[in-house]
N, C-alpha and C. Protein backbone atom coordinates (compact mmCIF):
# COMPACT_ATOMS: atom_id res chain seq x y z
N UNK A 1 0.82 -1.20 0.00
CA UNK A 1 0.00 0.00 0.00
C UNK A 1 0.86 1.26 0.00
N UNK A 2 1.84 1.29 0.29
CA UNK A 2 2.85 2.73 1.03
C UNK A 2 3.17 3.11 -0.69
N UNK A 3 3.60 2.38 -1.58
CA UNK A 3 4.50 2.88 -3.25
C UNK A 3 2.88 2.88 -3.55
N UNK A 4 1.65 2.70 -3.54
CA UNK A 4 0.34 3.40 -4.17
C UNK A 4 0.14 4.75 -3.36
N UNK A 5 -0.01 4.60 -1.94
CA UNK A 5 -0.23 6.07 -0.87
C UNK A 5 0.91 7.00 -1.35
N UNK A 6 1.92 7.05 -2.18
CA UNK A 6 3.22 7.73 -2.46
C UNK A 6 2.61 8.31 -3.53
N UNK A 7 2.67 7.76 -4.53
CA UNK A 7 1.78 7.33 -5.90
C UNK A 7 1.05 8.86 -5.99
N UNK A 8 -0.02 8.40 -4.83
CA UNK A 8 -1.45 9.36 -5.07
C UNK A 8 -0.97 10.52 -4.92
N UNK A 9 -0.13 10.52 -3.65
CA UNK A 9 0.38 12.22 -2.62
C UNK A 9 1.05 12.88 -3.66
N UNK A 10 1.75 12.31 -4.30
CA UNK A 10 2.73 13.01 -5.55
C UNK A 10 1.72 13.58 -6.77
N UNK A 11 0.62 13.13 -6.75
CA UNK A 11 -0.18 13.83 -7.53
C UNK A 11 -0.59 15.02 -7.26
N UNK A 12 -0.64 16.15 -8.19
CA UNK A 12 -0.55 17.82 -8.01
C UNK A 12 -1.63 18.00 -9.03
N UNK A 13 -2.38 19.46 -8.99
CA UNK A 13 -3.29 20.05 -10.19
C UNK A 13 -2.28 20.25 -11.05
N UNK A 14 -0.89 20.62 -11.19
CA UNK A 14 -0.36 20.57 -12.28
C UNK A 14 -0.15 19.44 -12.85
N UNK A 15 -0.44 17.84 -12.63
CA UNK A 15 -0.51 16.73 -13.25
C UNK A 15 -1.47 16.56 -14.59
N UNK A 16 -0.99 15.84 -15.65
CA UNK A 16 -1.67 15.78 -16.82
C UNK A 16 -3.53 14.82 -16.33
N UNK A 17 -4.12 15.37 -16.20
CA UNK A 17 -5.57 15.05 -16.20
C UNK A 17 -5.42 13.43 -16.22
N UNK A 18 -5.35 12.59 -17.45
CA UNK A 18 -4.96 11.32 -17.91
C UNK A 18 -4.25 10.55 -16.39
N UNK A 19 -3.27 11.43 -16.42
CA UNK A 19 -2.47 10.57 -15.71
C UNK A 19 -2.83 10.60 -14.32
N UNK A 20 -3.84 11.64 -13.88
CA UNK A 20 -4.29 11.93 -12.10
C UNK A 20 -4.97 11.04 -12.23
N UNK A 21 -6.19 10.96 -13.03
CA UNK A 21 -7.09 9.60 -13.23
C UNK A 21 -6.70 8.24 -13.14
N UNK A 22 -5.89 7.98 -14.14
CA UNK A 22 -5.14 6.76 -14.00
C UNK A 22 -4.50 6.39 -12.08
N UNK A 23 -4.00 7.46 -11.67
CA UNK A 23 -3.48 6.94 -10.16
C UNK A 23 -4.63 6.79 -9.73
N UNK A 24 -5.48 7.81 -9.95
CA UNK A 24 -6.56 7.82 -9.10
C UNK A 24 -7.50 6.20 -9.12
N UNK A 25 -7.47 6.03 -10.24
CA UNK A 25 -8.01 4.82 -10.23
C UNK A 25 -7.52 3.64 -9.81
N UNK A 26 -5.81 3.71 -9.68
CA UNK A 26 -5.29 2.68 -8.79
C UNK A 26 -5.40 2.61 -7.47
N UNK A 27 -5.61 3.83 -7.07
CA UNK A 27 -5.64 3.95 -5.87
C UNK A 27 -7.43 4.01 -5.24
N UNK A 28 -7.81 4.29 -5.92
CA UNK A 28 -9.01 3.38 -5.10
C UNK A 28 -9.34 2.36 -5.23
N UNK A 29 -8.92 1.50 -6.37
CA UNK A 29 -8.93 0.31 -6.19
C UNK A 29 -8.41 -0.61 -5.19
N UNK A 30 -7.30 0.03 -4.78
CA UNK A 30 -6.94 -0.56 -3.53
C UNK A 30 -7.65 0.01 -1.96
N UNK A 31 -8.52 0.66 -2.24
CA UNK A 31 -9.29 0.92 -1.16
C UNK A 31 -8.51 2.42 -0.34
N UNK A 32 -8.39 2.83 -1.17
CA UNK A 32 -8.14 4.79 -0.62
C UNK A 32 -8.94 6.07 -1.02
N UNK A 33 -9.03 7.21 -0.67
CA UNK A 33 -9.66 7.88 -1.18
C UNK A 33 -9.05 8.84 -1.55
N UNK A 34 -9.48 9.58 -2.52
CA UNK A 34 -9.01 10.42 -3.76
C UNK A 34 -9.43 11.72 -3.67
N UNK A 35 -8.90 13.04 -4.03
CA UNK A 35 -9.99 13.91 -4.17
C UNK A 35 -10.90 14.45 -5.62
N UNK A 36 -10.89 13.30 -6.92
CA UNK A 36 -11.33 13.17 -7.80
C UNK A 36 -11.51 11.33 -7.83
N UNK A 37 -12.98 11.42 -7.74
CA UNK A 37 -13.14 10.17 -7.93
C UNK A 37 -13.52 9.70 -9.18
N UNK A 38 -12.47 8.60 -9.59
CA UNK A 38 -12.61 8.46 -11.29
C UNK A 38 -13.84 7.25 -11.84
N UNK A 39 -14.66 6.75 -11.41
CA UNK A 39 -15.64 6.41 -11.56
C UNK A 39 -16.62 6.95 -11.85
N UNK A 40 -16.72 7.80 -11.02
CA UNK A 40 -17.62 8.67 -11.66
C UNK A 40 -17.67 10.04 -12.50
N UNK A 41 -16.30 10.37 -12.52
CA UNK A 41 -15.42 10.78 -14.02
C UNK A 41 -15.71 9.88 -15.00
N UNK A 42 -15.67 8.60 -15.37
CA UNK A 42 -15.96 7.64 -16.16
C UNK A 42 -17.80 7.94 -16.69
N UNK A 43 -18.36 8.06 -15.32
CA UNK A 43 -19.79 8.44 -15.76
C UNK A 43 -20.29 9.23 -16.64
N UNK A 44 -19.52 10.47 -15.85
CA UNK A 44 -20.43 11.44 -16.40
C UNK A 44 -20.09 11.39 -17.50
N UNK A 45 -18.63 11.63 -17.97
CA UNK A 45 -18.46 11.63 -19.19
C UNK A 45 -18.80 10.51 -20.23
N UNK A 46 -19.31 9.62 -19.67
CA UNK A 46 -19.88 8.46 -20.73
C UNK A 46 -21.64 9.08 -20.83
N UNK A 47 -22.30 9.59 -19.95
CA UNK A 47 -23.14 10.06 -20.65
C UNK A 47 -23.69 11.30 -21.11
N UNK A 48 -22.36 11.88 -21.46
CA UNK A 48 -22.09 12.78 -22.65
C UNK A 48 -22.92 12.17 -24.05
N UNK A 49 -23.63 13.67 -24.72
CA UNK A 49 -24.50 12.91 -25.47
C UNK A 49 -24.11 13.79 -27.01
N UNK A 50 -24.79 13.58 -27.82
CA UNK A 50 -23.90 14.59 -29.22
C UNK A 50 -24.95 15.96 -29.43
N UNK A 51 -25.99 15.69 -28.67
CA UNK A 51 -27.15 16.98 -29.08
C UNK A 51 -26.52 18.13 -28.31
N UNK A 52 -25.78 18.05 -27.27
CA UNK A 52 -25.68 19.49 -26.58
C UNK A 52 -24.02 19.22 -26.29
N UNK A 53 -23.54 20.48 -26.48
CA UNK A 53 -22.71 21.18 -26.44
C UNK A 53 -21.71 21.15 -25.01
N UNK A 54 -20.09 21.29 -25.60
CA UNK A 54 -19.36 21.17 -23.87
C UNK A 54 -19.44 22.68 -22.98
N UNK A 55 -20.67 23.81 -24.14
CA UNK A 55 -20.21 24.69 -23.15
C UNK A 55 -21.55 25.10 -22.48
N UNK A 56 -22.52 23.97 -23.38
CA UNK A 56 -23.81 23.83 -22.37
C UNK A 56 -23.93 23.01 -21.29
N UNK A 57 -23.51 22.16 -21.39
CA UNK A 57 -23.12 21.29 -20.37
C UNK A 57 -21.88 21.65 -19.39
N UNK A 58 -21.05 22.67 -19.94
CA UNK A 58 -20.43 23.42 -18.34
C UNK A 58 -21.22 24.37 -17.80
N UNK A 59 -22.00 25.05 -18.50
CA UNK A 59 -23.40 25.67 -18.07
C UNK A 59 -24.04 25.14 -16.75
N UNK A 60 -24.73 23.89 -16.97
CA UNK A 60 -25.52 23.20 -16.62
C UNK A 60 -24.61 22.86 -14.83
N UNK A 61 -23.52 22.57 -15.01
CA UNK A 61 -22.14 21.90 -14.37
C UNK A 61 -22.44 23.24 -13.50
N UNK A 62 -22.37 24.62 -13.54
CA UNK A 62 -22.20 25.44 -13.15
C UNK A 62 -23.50 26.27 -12.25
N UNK A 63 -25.01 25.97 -13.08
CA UNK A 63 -25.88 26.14 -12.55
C UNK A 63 -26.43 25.34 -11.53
N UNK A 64 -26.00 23.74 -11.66
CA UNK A 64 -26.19 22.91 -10.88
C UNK A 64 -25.65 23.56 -9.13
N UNK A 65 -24.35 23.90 -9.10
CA UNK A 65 -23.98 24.15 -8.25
C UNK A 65 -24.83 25.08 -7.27
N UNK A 66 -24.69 26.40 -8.50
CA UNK A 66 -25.96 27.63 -7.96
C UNK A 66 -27.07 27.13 -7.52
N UNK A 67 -28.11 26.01 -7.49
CA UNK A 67 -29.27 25.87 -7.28
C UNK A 67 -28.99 25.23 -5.78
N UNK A 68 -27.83 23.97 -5.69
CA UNK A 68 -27.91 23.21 -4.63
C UNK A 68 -27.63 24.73 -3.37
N UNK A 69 -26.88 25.79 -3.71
CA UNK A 69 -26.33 26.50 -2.78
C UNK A 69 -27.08 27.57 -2.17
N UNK A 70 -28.04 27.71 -3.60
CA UNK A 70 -29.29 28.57 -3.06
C UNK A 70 -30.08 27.67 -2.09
N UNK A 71 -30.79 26.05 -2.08
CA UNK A 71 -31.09 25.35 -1.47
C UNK A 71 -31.22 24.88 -0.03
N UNK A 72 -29.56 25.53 -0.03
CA UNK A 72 -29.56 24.95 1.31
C UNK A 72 -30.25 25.33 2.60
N UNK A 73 -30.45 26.95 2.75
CA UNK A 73 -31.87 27.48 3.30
C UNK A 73 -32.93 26.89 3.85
N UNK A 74 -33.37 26.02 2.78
CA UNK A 74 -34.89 25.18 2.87
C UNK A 74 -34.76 24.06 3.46
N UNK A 75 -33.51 23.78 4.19
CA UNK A 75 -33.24 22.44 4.97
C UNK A 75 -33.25 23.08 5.83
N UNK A 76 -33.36 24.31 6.52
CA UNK A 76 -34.14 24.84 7.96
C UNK A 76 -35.35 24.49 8.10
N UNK A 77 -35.84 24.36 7.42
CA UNK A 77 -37.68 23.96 7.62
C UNK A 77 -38.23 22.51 8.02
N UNK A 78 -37.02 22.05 7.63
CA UNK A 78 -36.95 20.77 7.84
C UNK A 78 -36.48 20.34 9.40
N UNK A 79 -37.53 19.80 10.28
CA UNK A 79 -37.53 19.56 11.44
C UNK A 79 -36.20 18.37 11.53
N UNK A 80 -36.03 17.62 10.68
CA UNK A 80 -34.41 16.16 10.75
C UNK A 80 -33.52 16.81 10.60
N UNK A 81 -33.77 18.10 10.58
CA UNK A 81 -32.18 18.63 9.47
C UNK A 81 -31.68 19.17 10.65
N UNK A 82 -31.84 18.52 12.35
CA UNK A 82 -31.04 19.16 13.51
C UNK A 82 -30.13 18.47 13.37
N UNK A 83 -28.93 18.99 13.47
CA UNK A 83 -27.72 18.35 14.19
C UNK A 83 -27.73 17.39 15.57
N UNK A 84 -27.30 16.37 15.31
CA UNK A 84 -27.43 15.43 16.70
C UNK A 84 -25.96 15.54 17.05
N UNK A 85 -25.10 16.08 18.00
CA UNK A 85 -24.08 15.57 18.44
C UNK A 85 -23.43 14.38 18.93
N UNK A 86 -24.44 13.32 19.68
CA UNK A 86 -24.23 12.07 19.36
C UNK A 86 -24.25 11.55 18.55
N UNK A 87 -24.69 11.71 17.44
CA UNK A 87 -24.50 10.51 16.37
C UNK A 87 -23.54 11.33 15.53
N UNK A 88 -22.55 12.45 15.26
CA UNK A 88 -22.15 13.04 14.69
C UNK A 88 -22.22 13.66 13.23
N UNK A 89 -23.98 13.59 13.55
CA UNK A 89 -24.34 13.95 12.12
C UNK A 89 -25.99 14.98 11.80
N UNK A 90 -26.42 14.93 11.12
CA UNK A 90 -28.02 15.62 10.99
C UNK A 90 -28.91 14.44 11.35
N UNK A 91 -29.86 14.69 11.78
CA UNK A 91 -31.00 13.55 12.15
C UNK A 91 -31.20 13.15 10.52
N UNK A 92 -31.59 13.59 9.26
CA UNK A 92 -32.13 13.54 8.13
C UNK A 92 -30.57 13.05 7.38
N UNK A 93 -29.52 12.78 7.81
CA UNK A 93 -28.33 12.60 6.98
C UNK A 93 -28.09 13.26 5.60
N UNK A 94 -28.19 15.12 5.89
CA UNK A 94 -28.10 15.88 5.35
C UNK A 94 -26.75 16.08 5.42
N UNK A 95 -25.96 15.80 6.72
CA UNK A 95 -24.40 16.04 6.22
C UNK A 95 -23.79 14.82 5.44
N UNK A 96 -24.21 13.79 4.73
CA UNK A 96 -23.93 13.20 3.57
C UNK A 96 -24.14 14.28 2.64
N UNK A 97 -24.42 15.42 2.15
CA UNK A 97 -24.41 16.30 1.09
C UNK A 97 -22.72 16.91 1.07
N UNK A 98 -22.08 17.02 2.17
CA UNK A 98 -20.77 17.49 2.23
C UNK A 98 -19.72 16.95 1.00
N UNK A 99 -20.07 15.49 1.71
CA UNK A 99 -19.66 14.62 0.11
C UNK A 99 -19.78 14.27 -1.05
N UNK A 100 -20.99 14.37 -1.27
CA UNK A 100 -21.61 14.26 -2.51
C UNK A 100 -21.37 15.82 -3.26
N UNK A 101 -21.52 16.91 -3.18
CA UNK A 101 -21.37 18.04 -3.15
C UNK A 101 -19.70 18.54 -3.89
N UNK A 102 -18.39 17.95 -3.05
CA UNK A 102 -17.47 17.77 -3.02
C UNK A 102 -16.75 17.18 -4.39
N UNK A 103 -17.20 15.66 -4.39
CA UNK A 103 -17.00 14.63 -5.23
C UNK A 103 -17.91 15.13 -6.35
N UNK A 104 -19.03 15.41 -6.37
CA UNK A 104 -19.78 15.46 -7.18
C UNK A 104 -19.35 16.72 -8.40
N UNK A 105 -18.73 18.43 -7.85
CA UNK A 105 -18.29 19.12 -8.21
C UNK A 105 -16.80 18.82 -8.89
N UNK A 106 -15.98 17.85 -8.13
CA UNK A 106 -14.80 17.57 -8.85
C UNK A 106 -14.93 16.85 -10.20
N UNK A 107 -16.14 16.14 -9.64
CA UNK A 107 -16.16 15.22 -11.35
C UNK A 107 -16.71 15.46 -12.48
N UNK A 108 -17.82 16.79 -12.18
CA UNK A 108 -18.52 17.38 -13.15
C UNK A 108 -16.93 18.32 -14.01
N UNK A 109 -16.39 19.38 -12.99
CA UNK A 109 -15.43 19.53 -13.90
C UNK A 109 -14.17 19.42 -13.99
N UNK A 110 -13.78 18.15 -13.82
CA UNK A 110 -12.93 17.25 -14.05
C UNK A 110 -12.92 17.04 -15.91
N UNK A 111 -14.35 16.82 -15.57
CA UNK A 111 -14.79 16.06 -16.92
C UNK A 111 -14.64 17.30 -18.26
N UNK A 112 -15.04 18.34 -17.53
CA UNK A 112 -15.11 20.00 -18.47
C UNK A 112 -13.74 20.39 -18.72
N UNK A 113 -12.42 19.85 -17.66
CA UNK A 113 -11.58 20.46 -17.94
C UNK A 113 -11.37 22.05 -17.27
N UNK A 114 -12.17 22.31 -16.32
CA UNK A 114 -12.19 22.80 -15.31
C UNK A 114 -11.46 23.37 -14.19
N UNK A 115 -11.21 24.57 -13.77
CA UNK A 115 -10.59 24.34 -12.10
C UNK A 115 -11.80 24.14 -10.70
N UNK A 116 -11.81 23.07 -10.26
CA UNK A 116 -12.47 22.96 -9.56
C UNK A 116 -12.73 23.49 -8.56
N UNK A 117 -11.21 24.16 -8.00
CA UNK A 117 -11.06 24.99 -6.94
C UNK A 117 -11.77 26.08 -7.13
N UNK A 118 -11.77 27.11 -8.08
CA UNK A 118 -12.55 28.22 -7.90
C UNK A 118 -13.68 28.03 -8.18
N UNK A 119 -14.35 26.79 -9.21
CA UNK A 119 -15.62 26.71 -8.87
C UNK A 119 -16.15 26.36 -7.47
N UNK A 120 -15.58 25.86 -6.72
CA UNK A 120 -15.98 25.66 -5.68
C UNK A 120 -15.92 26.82 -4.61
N UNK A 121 -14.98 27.39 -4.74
CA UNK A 121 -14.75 29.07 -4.25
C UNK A 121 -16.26 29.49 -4.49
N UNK A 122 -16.79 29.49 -5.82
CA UNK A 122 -18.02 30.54 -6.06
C UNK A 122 -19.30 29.67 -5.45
N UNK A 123 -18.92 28.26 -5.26
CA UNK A 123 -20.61 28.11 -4.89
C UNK A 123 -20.43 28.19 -3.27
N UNK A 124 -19.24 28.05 -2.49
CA UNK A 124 -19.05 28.58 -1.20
C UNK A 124 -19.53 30.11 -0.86
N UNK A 125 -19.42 31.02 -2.28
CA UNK A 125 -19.75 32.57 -2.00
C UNK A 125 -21.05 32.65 -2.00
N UNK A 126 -21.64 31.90 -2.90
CA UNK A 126 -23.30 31.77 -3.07
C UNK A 126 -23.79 31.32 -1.69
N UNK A 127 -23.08 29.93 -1.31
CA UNK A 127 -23.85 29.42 -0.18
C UNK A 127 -23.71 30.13 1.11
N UNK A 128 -23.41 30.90 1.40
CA UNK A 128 -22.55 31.52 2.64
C UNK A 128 -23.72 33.08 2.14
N UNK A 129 -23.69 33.24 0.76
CA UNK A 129 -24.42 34.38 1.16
C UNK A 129 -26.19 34.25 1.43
N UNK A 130 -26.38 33.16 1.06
CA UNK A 130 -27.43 32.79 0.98
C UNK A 130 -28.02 32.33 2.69
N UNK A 131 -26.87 31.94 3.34
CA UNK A 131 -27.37 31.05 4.71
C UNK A 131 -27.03 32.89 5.28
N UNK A 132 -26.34 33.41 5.32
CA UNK A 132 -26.16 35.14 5.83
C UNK A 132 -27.35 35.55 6.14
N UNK A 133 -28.02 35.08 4.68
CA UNK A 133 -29.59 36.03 4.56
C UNK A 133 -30.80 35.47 5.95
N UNK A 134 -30.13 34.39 6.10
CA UNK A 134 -31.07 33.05 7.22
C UNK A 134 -31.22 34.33 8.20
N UNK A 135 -29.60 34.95 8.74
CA UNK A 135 -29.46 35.91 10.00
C UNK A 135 -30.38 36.62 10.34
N UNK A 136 -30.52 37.42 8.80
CA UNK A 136 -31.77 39.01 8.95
C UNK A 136 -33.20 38.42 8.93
N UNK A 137 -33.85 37.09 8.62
CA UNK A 137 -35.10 36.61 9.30
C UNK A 137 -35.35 36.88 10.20
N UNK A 138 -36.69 37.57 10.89
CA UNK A 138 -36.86 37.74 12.27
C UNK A 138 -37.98 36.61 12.55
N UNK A 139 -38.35 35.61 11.74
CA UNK A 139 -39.48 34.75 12.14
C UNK A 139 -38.40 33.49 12.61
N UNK A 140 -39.23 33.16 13.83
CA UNK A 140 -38.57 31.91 14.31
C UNK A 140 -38.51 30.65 13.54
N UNK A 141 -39.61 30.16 12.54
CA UNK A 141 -40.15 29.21 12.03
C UNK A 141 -38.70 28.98 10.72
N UNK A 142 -38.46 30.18 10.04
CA UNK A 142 -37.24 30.43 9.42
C UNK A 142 -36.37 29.95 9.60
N UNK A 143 -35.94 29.99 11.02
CA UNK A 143 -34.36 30.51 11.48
C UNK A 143 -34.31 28.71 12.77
N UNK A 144 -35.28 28.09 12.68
CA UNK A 144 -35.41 26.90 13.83
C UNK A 144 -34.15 25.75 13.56
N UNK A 145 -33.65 25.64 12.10
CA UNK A 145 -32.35 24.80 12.22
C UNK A 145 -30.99 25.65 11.79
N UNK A 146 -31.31 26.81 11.54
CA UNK A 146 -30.19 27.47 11.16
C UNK A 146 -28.78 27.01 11.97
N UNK A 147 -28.53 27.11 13.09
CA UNK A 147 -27.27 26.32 13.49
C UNK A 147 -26.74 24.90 12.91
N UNK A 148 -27.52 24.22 12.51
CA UNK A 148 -27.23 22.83 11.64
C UNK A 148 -26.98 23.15 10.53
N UNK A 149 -27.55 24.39 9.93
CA UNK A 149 -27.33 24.26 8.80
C UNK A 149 -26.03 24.92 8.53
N UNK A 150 -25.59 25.76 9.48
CA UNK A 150 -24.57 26.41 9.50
C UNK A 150 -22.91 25.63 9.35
N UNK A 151 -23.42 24.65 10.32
CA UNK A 151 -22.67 23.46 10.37
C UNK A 151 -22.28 22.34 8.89
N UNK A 152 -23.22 22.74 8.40
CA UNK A 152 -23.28 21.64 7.34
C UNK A 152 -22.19 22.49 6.34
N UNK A 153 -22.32 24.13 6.11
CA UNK A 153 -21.79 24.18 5.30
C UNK A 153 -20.13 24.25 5.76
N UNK A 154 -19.90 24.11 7.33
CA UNK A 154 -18.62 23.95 7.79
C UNK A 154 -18.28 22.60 7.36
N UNK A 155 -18.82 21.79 7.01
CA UNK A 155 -18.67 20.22 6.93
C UNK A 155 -18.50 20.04 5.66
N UNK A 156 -18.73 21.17 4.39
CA UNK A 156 -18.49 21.20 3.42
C UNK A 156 -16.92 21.50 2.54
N UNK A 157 -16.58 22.48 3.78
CA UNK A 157 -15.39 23.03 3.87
C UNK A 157 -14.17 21.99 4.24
N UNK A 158 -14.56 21.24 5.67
CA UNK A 158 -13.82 20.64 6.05
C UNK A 158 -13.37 19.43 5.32
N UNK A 159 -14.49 18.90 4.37
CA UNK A 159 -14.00 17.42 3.95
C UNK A 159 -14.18 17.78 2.14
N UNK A 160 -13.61 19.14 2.31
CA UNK A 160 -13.34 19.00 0.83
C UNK A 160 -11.50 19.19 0.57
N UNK A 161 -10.67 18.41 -0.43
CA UNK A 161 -9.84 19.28 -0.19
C UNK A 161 -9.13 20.21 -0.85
N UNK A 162 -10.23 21.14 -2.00
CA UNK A 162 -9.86 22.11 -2.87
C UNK A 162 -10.52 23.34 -1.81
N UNK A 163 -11.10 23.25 -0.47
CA UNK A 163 -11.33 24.23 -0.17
C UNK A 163 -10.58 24.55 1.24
N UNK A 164 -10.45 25.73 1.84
CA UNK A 164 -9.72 25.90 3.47
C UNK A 164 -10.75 26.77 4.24
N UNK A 165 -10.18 26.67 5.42
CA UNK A 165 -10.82 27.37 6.41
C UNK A 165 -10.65 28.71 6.04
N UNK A 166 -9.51 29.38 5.33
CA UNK A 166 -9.28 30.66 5.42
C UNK A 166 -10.28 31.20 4.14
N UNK A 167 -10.56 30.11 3.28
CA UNK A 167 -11.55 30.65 2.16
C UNK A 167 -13.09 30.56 3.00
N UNK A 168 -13.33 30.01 3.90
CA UNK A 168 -14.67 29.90 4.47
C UNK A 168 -14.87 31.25 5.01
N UNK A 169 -13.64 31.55 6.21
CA UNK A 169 -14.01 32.21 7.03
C UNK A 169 -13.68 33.74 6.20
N UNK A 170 -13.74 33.92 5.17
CA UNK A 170 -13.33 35.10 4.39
C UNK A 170 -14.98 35.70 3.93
N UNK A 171 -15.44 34.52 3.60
CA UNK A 171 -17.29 34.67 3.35
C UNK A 171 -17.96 34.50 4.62
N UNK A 172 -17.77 34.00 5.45
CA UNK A 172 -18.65 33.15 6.47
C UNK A 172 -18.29 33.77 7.88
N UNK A 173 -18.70 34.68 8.97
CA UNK A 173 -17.90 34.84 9.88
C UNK A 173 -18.05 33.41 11.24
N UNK A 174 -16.92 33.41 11.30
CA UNK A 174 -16.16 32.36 11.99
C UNK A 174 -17.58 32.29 13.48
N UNK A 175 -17.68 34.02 14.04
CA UNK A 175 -18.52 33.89 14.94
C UNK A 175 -19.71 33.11 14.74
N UNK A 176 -20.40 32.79 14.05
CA UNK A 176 -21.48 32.14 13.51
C UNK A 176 -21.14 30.76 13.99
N UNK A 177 -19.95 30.25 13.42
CA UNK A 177 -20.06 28.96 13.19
C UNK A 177 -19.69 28.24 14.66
N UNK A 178 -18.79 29.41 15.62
CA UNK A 178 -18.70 29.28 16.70
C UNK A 178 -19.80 28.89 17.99
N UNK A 179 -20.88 30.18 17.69
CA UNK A 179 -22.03 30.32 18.26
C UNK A 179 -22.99 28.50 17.76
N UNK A 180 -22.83 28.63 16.19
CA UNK A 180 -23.46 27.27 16.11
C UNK A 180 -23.27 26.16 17.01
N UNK A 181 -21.44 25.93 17.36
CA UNK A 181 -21.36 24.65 17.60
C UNK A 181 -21.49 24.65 18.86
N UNK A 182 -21.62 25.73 19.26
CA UNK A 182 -21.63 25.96 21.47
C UNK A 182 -23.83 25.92 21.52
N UNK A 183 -24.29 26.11 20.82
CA UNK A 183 -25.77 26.09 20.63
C UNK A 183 -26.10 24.56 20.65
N UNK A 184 -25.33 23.98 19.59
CA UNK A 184 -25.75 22.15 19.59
C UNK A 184 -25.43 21.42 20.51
N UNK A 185 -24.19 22.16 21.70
CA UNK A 185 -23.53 21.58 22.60
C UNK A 185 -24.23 21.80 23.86
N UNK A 186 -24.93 22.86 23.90
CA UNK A 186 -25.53 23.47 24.88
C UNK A 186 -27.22 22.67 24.62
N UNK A 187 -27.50 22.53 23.56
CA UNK A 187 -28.96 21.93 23.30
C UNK A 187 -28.99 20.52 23.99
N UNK A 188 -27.62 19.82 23.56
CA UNK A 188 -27.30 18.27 23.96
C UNK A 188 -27.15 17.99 25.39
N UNK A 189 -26.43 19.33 25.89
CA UNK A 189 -26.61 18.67 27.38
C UNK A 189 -27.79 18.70 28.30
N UNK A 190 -28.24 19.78 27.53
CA UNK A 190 -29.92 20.09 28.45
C UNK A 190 -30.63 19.00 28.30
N UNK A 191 -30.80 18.17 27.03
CA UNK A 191 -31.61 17.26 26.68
C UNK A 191 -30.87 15.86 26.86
N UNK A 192 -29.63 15.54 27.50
CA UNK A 192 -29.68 14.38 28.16
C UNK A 192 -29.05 14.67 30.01
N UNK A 193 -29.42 15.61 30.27
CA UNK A 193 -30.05 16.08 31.68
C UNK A 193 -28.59 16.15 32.11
């Protein structure tokens, strides 16, 4: 395993596309994880179709992003979408979106030929401005999971790795996410006494 774990680490964005794939695919075959997963690089681009265009379909790659980030909002309304601190996750396994989100963005433009990093920069600016807007709600019904959700998009940050804390906390103030996690901590102990 150590000459494949070598393998992968030596792989850089300045690596020829071809050839990141190719490790990449050795290396999860042996059971590691990647931050382009080539399987589903294999996908998408196999169902590439001849009616539309690569710069409609980076379009699409691009709007996709915008919609999930405007979205995320409407998982306040959603009573599962609390953060459980024991189970280290959302009641509704909404922080499975961290990953999917992640993986899902690398492979769309992977496939385009893409930098993934700054696309992901812009749907972090979208999503961050969008959960901001959660703040200036004055209805409670609004604002009832906002700390989870706040969380989620920290969980987006954390387990991606084209993105950093210093690009989060540049959109996102840090106090927020602070206040979030002392709120879920403070909710958890009241409620197991």
């Amino acid at each position: 395993m150590g000459p494949i774990e070598c393998l992968r680490d030596l792989v850089s964005p300045e690596t020829d596309i071809k050839v990141t794939l190719s490790v990449f695919e050795l290396a999860t075959a042996a059971g590691l994880c990647c931050d382009i997963d080539p399987a589903l690089v294999a996908a998408i681009a196999g169902m590439r179709t001849d009616t539309t265009s690569m710069e409609e379909e980076y379009k699409l790659a691009c709007l996709l992003l915008v919609y999930i980030a405007v979205s995320l909002p409407v998982l306040t309304q959603d009573p599962n979408s609390y953060y459980s601190r024991e189970n280290g996750g959302h009641q509704n396994n909404i922080h499975c979106l961290s990953t999917a989100i992640n993986q899902l963005a690398a492979a769309l433009f992977t496939v385009q030929n893409k930098n993934i990093e700054q696309h992901l920069k812009e749907f972090l600016l979208v999503a961050s401005s969008t959960l901001l807007q959660l703040g200036q709600s004055v209805e409670k019904v609004d604002s009832k999971n906002r700390d989870s959700i706040y969380l989620l998009l920290h969980m987006i940050v954390e387990e991606s790795p084209f993105l950093s804390q210093d690009m989060l906390e540049s959109c996102f103030p840090y106090v927020l996410l602070r206040n979030a996690y002392r709120d879920v901590y403070r909710a958890t102990v009241i409620t197991m006494g």
